[in-house]
C-alpha atoms as a PDB file:
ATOM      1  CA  UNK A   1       3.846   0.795 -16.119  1.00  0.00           C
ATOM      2  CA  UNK A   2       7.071   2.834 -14.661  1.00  0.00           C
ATOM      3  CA  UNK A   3       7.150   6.668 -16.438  1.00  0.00           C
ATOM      4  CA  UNK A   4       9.769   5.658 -18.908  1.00  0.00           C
ATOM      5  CA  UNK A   5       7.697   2.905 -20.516  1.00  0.00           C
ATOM      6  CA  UNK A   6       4.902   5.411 -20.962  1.00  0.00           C
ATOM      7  CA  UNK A   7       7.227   7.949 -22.280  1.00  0.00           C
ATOM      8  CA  UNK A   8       8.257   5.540 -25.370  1.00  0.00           C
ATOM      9  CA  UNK A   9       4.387   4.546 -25.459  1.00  0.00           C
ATOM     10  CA  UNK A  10       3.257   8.118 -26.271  1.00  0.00           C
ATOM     11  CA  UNK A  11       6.286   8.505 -28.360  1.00  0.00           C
ATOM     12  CA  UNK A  12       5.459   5.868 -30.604  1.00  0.00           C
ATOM     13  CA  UNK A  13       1.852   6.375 -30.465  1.00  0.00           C
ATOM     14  CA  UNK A  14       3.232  10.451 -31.720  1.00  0.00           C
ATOM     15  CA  UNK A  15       5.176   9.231 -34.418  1.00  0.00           C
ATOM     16  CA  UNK A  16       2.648   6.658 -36.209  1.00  0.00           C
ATOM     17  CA  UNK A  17      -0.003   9.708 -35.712  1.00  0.00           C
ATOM     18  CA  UNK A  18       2.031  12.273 -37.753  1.00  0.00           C
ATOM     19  CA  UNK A  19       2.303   9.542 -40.188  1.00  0.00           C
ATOM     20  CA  UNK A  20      -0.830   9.836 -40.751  1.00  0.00           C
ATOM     21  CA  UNK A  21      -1.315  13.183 -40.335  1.00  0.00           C
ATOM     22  CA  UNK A  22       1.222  14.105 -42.870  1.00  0.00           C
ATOM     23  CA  UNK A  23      -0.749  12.148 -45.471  1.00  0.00           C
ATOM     24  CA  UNK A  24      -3.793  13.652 -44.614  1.00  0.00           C
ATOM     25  CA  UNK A  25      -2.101  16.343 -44.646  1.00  0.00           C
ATOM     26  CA  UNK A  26      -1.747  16.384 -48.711  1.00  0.00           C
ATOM     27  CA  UNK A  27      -5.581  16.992 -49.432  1.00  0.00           C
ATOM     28  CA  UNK A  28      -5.648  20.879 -48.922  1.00  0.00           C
ATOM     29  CA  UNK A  29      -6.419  20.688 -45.286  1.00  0.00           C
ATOM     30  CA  UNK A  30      -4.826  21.056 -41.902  1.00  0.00           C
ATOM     31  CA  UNK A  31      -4.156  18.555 -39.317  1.00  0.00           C
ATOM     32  CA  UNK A  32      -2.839  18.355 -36.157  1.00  0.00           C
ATOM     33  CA  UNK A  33      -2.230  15.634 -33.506  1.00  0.00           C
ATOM     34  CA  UNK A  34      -1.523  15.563 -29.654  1.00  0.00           C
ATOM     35  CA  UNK A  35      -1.138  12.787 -27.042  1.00  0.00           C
ATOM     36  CA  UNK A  36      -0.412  13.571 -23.405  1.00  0.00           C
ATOM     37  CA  UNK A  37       0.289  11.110 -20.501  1.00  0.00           C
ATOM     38  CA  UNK A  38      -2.776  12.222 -18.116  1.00  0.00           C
ATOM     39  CA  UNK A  39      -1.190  12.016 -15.091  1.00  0.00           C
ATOM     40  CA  UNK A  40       0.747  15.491 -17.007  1.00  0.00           C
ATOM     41  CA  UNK A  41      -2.144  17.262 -16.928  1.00  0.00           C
ATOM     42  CA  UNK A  42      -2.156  18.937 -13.718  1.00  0.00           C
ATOM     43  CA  UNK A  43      -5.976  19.617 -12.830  1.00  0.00           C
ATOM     44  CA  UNK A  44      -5.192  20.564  -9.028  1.00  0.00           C
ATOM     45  CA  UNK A  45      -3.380  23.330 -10.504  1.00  0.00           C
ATOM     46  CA  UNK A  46      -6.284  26.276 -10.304  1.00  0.00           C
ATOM     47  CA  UNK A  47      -4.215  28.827 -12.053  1.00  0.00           C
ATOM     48  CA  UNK A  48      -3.876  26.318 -15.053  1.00  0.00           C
ATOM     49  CA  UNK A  49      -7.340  25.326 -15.512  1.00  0.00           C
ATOM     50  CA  UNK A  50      -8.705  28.351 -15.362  1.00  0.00           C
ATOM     51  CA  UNK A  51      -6.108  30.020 -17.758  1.00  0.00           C
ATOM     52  CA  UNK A  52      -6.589  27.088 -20.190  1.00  0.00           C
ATOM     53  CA  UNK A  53     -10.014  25.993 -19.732  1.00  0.00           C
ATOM     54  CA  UNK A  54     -13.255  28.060 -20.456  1.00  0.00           C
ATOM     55  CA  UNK A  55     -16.030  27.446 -17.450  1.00  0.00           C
ATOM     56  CA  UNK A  56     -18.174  25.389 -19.460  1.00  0.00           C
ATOM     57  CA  UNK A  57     -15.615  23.151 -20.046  1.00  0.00           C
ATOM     58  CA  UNK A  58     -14.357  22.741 -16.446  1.00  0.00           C
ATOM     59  CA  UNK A  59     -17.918  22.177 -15.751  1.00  0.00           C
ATOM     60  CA  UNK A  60     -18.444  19.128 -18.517  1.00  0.00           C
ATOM     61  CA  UNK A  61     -15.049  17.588 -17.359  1.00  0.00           C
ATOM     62  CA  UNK A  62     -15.932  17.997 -13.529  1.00  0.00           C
ATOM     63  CA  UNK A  63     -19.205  16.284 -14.437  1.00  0.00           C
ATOM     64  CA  UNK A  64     -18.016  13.304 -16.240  1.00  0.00           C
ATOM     65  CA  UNK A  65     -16.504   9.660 -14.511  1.00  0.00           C
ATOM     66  CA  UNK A  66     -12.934  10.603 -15.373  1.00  0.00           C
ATOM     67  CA  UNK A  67     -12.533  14.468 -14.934  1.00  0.00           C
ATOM     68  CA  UNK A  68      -8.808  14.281 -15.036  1.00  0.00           C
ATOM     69  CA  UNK A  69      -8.889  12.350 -18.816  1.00  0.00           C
ATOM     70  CA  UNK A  70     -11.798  14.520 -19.910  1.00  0.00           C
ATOM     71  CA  UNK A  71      -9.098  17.296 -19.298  1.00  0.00           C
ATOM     72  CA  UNK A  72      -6.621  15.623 -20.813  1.00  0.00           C
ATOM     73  CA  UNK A  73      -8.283  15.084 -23.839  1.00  0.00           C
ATOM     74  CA  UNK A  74      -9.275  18.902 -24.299  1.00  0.00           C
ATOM     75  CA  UNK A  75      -6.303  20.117 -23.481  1.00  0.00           C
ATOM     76  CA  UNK A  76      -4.769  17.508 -26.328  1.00  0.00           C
ATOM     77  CA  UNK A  77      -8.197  18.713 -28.625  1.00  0.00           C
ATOM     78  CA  UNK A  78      -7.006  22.080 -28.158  1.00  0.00           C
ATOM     79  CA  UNK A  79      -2.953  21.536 -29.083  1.00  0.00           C
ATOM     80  CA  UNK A  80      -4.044  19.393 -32.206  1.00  0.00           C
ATOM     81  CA  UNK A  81      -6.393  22.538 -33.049  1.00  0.00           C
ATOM     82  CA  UNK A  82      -3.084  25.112 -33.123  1.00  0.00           C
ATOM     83  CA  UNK A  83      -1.498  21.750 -35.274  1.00  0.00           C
ATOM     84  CA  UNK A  84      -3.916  22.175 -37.798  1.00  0.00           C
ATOM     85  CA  UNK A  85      -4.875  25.743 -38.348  1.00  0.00           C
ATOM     86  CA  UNK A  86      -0.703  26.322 -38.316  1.00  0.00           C
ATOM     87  CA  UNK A  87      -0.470  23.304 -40.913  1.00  0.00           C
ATOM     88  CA  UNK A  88      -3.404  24.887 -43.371  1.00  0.00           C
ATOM     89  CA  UNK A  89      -1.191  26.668 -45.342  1.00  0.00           C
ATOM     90  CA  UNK A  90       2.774  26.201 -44.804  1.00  0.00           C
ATOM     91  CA  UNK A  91       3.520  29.380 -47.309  1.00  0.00           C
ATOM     92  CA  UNK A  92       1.942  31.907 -44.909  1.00  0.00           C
ATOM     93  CA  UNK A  93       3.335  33.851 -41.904  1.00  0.00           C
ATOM     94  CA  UNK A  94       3.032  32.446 -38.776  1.00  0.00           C
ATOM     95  CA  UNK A  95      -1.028  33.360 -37.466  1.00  0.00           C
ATOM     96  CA  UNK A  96      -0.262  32.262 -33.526  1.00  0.00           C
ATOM     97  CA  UNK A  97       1.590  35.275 -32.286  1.00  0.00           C
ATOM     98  CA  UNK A  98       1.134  35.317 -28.418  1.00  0.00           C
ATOM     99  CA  UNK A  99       3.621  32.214 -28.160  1.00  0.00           C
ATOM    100  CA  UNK A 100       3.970  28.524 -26.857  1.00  0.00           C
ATOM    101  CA  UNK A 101       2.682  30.280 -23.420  1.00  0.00           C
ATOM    102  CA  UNK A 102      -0.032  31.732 -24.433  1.00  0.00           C
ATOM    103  CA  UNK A 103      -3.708  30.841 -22.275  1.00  0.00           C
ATOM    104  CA  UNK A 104      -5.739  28.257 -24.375  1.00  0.00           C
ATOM    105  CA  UNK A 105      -9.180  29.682 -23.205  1.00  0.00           C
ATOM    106  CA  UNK A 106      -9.693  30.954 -26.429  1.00  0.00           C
ATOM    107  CA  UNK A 107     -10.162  27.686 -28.341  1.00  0.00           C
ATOM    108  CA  UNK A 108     -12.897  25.544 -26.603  1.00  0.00           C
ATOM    109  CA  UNK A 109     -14.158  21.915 -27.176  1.00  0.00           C
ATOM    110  CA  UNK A 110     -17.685  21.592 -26.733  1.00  0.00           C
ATOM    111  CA  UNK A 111     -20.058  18.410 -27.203  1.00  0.00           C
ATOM    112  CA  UNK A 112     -22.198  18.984 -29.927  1.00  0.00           C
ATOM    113  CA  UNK A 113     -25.889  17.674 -30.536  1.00  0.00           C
ATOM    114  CA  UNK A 114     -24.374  14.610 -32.352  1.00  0.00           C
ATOM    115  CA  UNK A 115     -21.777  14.193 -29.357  1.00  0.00           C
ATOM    116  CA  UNK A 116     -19.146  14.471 -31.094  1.00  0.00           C
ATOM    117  CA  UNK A 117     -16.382  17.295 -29.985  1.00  0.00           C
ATOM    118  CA  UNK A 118     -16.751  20.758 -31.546  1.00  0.00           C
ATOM    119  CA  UNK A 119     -14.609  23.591 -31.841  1.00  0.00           C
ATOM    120  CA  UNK A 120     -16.044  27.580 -30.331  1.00  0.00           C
ATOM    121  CA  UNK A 121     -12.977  30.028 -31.027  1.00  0.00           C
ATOM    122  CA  UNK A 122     -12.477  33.302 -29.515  1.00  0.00           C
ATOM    123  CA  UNK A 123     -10.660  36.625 -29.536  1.00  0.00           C
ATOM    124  CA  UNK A 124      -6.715  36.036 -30.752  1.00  0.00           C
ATOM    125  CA  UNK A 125      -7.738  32.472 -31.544  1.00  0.00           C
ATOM    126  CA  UNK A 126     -10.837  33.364 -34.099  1.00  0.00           C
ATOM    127  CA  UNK A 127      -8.462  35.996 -35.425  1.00  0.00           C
ATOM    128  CA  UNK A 128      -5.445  33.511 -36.336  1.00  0.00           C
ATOM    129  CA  UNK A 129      -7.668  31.161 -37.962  1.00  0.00           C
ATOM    130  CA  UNK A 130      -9.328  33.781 -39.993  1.00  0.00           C
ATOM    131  CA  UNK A 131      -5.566  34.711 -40.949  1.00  0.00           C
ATOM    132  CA  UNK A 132      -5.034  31.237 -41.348  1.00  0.00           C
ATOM    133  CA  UNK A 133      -7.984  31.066 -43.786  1.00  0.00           C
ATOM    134  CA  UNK A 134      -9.805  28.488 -41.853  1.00  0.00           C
ATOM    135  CA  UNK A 135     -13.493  27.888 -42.691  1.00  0.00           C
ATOM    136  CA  UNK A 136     -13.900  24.792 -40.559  1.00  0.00           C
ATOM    137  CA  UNK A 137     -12.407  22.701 -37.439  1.00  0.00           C
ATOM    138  CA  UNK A 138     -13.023  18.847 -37.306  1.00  0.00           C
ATOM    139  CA  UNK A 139     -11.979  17.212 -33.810  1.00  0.00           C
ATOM    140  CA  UNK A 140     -11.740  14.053 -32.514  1.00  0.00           C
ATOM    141  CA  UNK A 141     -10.641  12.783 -28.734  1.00  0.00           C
ATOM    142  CA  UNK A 142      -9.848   9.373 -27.330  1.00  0.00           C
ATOM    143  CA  UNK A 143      -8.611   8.323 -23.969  1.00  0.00           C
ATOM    144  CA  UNK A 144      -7.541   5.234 -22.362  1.00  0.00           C
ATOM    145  CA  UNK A 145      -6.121   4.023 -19.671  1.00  0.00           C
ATOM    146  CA  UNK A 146      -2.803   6.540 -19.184  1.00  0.00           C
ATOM    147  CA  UNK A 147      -3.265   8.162 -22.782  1.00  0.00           C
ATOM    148  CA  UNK A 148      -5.344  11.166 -24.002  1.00  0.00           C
ATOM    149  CA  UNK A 149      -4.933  11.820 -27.727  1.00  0.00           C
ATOM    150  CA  UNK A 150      -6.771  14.239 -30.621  1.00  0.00           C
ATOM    151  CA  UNK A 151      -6.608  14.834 -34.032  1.00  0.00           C
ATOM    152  CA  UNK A 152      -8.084  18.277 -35.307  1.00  0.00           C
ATOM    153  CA  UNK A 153      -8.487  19.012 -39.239  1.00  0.00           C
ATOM    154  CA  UNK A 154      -9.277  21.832 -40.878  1.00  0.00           C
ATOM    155  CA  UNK A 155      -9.966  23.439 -44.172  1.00  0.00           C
END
């Protein structure tokens, strides 16, 4: 598939998730969604993994058949997690305040017992969902082929 293709893929893969996510989105919780071409995600890149990635998680994705989708999908786990918390309440002040830039270390995806992804916050991140009023993070990842996407809901 040439990069334009792909590009109107993911964008109409982005629109019919918000669709969704804004009815969701009507029951008192948060939700977020991300999808990211993989090839974006630039694991060669030290200096991004390690600013965005906690250890344990460069050491699940290194480990698994696909490293560079298993990164993908975190990194889209961890967008769709800033989605939600931000969406929790629209009448309150903005809770991210390091900006778009800011290091995602802070939020990790984890496999729980169950195997299903969960969510370990840290530092600034604990502290904006506290401010958010979060009391729980629901995540779910998918990738195929040249898509990684995840939703993230919380209440």
């Amino acid at each position: 598939m040439e990069k334009s293709s792909l590009q109107k893929t993911k964008e109409a893969l982005g629109s019919l998730a918000e669709q969704q996510a804004q009815e969701l989105a009507m029951a008192s919780t948060g939700i977020g969604v991300d999808i990211e071409l993989i090839q974006d995600i630039n694991i060669e890149n030290d200096t991004f993994i390690e600013r965005n990635f906690t250890i344990r998680e460069q050491e699940y994705c290194r480990s698994r058949p696909n490293p560079h989708a298993s990164f993908a999908g975190k990194w889209c786990a961890k967008e769709a997690v800033i989605k939600a918390v931000s969406s929790l309440n629209l009448g309150r002040p903005k809770v991210w305040t390091k900006g778009d830039a800011a290091p995602l270390d802070e939020i990790e995806i984890n496999i729980a017992n169950s195997g299903a992804p969960e969510v370990i916050l840290y530092g600034d991140a604990k502290d904006a969902c506290a401010k958010a009023g979060v009391s729980s993070i629901k995540v779910s990842i998918s990738h195929i082929d040249d898509f990684a996407i995840a939703t993230a809901i919380t209440s």
